[in-house]
Protein backbone atom coordinates (compact mmCIF):
# COMPACT_ATOMS: atom_id res chain seq x y z
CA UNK A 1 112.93 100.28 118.48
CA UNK A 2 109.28 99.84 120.12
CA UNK A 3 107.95 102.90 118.29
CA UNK A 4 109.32 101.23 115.12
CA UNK A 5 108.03 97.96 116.03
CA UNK A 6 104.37 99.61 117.00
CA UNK A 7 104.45 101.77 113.31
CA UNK A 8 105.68 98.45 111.58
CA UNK A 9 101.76 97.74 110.01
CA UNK A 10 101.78 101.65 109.29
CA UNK A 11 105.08 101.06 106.99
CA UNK A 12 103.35 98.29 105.80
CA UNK A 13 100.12 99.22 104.74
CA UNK A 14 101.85 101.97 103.08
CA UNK A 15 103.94 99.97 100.92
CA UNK A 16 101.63 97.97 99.84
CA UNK A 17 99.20 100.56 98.88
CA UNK A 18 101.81 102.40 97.19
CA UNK A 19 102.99 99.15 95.43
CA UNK A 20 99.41 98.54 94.04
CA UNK A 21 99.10 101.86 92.69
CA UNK A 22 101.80 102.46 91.11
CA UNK A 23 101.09 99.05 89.40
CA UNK A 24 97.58 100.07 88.78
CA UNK A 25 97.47 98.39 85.16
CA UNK A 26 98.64 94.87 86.62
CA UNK A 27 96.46 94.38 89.59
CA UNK A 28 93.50 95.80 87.53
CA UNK A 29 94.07 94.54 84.05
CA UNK A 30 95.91 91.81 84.42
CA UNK A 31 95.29 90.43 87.94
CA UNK A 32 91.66 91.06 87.93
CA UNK A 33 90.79 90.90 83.98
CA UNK A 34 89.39 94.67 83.40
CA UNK A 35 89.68 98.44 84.38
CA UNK A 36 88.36 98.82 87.97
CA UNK A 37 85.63 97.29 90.21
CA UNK A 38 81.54 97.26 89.21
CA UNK A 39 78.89 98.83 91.70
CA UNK A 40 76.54 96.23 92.30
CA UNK A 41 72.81 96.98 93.24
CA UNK A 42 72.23 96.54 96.56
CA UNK A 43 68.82 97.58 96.98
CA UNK A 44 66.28 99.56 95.63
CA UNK A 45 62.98 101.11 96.85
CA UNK A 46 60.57 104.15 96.83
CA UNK A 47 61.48 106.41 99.69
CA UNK A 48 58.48 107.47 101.11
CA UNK A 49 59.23 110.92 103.19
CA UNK A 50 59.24 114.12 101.55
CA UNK A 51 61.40 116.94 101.81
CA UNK A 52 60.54 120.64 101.85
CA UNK A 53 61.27 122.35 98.11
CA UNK A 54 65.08 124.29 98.52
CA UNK A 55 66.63 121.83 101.32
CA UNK A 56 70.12 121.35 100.84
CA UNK A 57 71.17 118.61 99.30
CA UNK A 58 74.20 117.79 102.76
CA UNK A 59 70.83 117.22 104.63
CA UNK A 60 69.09 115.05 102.42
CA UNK A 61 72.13 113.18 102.23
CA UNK A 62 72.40 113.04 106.19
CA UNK A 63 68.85 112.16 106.79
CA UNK A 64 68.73 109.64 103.88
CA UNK A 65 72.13 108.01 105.24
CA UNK A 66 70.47 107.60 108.85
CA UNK A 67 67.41 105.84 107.37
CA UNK A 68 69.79 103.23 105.46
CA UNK A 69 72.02 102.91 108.68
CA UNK A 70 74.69 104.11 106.63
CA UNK A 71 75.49 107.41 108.49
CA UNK A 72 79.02 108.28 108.45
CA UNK A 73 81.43 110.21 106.27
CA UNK A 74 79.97 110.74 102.76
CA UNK A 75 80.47 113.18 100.09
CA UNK A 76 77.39 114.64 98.21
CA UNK A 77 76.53 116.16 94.80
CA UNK A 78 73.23 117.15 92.96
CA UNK A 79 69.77 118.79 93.95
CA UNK A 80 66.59 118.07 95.13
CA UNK A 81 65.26 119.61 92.35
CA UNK A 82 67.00 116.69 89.77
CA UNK A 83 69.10 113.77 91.51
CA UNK A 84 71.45 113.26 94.88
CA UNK A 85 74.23 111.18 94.62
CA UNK A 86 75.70 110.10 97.89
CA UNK A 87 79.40 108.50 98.40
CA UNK A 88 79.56 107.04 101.43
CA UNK A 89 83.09 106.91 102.22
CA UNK A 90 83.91 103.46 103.71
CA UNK A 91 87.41 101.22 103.66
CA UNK A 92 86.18 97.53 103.51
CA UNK A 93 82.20 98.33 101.73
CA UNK A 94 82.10 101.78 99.88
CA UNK A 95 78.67 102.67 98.98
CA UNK A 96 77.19 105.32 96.40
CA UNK A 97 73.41 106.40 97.52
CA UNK A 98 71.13 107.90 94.59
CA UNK A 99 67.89 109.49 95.19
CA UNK A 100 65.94 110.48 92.66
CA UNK A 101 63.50 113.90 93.97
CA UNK A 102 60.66 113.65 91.49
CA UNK A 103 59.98 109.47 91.92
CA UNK A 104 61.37 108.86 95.56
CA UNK A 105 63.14 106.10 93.89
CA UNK A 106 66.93 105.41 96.25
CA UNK A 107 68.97 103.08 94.53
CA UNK A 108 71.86 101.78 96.73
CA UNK A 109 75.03 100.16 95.31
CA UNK A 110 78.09 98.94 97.01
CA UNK A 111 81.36 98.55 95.21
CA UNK A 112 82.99 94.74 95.05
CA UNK A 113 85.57 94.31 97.20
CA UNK A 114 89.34 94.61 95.54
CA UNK A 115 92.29 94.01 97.52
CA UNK A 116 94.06 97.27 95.52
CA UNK A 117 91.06 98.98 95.97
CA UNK A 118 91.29 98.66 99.62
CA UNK A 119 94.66 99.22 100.27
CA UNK A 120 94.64 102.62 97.90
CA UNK A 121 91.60 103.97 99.87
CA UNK A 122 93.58 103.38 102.86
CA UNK A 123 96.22 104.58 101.76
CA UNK A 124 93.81 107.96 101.19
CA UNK A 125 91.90 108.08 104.16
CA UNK A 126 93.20 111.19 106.07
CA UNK A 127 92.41 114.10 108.18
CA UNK A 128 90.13 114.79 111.37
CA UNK A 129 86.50 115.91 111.96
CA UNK A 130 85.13 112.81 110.72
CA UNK A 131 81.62 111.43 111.71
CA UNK A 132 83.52 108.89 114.44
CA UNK A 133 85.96 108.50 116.73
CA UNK A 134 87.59 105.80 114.90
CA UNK A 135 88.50 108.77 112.20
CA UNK A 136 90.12 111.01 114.56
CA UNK A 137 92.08 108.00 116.45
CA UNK A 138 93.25 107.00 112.87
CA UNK A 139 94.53 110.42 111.95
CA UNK A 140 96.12 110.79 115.61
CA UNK A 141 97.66 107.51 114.24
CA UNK A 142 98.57 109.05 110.84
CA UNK A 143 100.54 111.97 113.00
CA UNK A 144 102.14 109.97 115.12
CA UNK A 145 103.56 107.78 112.01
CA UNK A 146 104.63 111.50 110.39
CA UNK A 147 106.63 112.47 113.50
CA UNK A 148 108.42 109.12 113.63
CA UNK A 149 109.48 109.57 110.20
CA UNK A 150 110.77 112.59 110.51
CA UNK A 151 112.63 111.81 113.81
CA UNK A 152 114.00 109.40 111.27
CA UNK A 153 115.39 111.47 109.01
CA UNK A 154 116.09 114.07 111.34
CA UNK A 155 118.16 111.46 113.73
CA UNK A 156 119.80 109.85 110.72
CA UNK A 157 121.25 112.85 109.39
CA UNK A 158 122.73 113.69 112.65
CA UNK A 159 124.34 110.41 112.84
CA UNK A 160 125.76 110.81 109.56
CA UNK A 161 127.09 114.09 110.88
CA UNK A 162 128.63 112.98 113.84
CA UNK A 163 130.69 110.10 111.85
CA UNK A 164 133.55 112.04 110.55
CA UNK A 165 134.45 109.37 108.95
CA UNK A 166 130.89 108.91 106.66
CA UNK A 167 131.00 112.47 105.76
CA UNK A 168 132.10 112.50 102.36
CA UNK A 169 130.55 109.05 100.62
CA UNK A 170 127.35 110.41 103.13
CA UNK A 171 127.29 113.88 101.49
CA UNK A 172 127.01 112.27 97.63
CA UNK A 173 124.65 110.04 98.59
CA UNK A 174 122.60 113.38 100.11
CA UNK A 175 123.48 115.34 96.98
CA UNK A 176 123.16 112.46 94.19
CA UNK A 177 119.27 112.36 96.42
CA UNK A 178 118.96 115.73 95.77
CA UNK A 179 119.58 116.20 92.49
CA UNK A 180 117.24 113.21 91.36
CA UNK A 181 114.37 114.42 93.51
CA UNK A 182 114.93 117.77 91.86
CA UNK A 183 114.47 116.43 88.68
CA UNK A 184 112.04 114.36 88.91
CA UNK A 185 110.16 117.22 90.52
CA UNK A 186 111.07 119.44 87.46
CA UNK A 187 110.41 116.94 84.78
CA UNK A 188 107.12 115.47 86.04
């Protein structure tokens, strides 16, 4: 009962997040009049360093990120040679970073914030290595939700086991479970 009580915002946020995207279309079209949230400009200057011709593009990103005091977990694509584009990974304030090599020019947008937004990218935000703490303890957080589920499952089939008397109604349920997971597997 206290683990379920202490994984109760987990099952939450989950819900939710899975509510709002499998009703994409509503919360998007309807909810918020159009197709997905705008990047807005939130600055733009000349950068004035240089970087040596042929460094990577990661490092550019990381020593670009530091100067905004926007470190953290970020995905990068592009060249020095032609244009960087930075996503830097963030739940409440994502941010996209573009730095163009040949003017020095960084343009910085954030994306508006969208409830469905922000419960879908939390929804996403996994695994450990990442540029905090904070990551790892959410992941650790993650696991722990993924054992108690499966103690779950694992319990509540042995309590349908050991009730003689649930057996049969319990083993259609199981099998009529089955059989439309299977298909839906199959068929989508």
């Amino acid at each position: 009962m206290y683990v379920a009580l202490f994984l109760s915002p987990w099952v939450l946020m989950y819900a939710l997040s899975t509510m709002f995207m499998n009703h994409r279309s509503f919360f998007e079209k309807d909810f918020y009049d159009d197709a997905g949230s705008s990047m807005v400009v939130e600055r733009e200057f000349t950068y004035e360093g240089s970087f040596p011709r042929g460094t990577d593009a990661d490092a550019v990103s990381e020593i670009l990120l530091q100067n905004l005091g926007l470190s953290g977990s970020h995905g990068t694509r592009g060249t020095l040679e032609d244009t960087i584009t930075i996503n830097r990974h963030a739940l409440t304030v994502p941010r996209q970073v573009t730095y163009e090599a040949a003017t020095g020019r960084v343009v910085v947008r954030r994306r508006e914030y969208r409830t469905n937004e922000f419960l879908e990218r939390f929804h996403r935000r996994r695994g450990y290595g990442g540029s905090t703490l904070l990551n790892d303890i959410w992941a650790v957080s993650v696991d722990i939700f993924i054992v108690a589920m499966l103690v779950w499952a694992g319990t509540g089939l042995w309590m349908w086991w050991e009730m003689s008397v649930t057996r049969k109604v319990g083993a259609l349920c199981l099998l009529g479970s089955a059989l439309v997971f299977t298909f839906f597997l199959v068929t989508i």
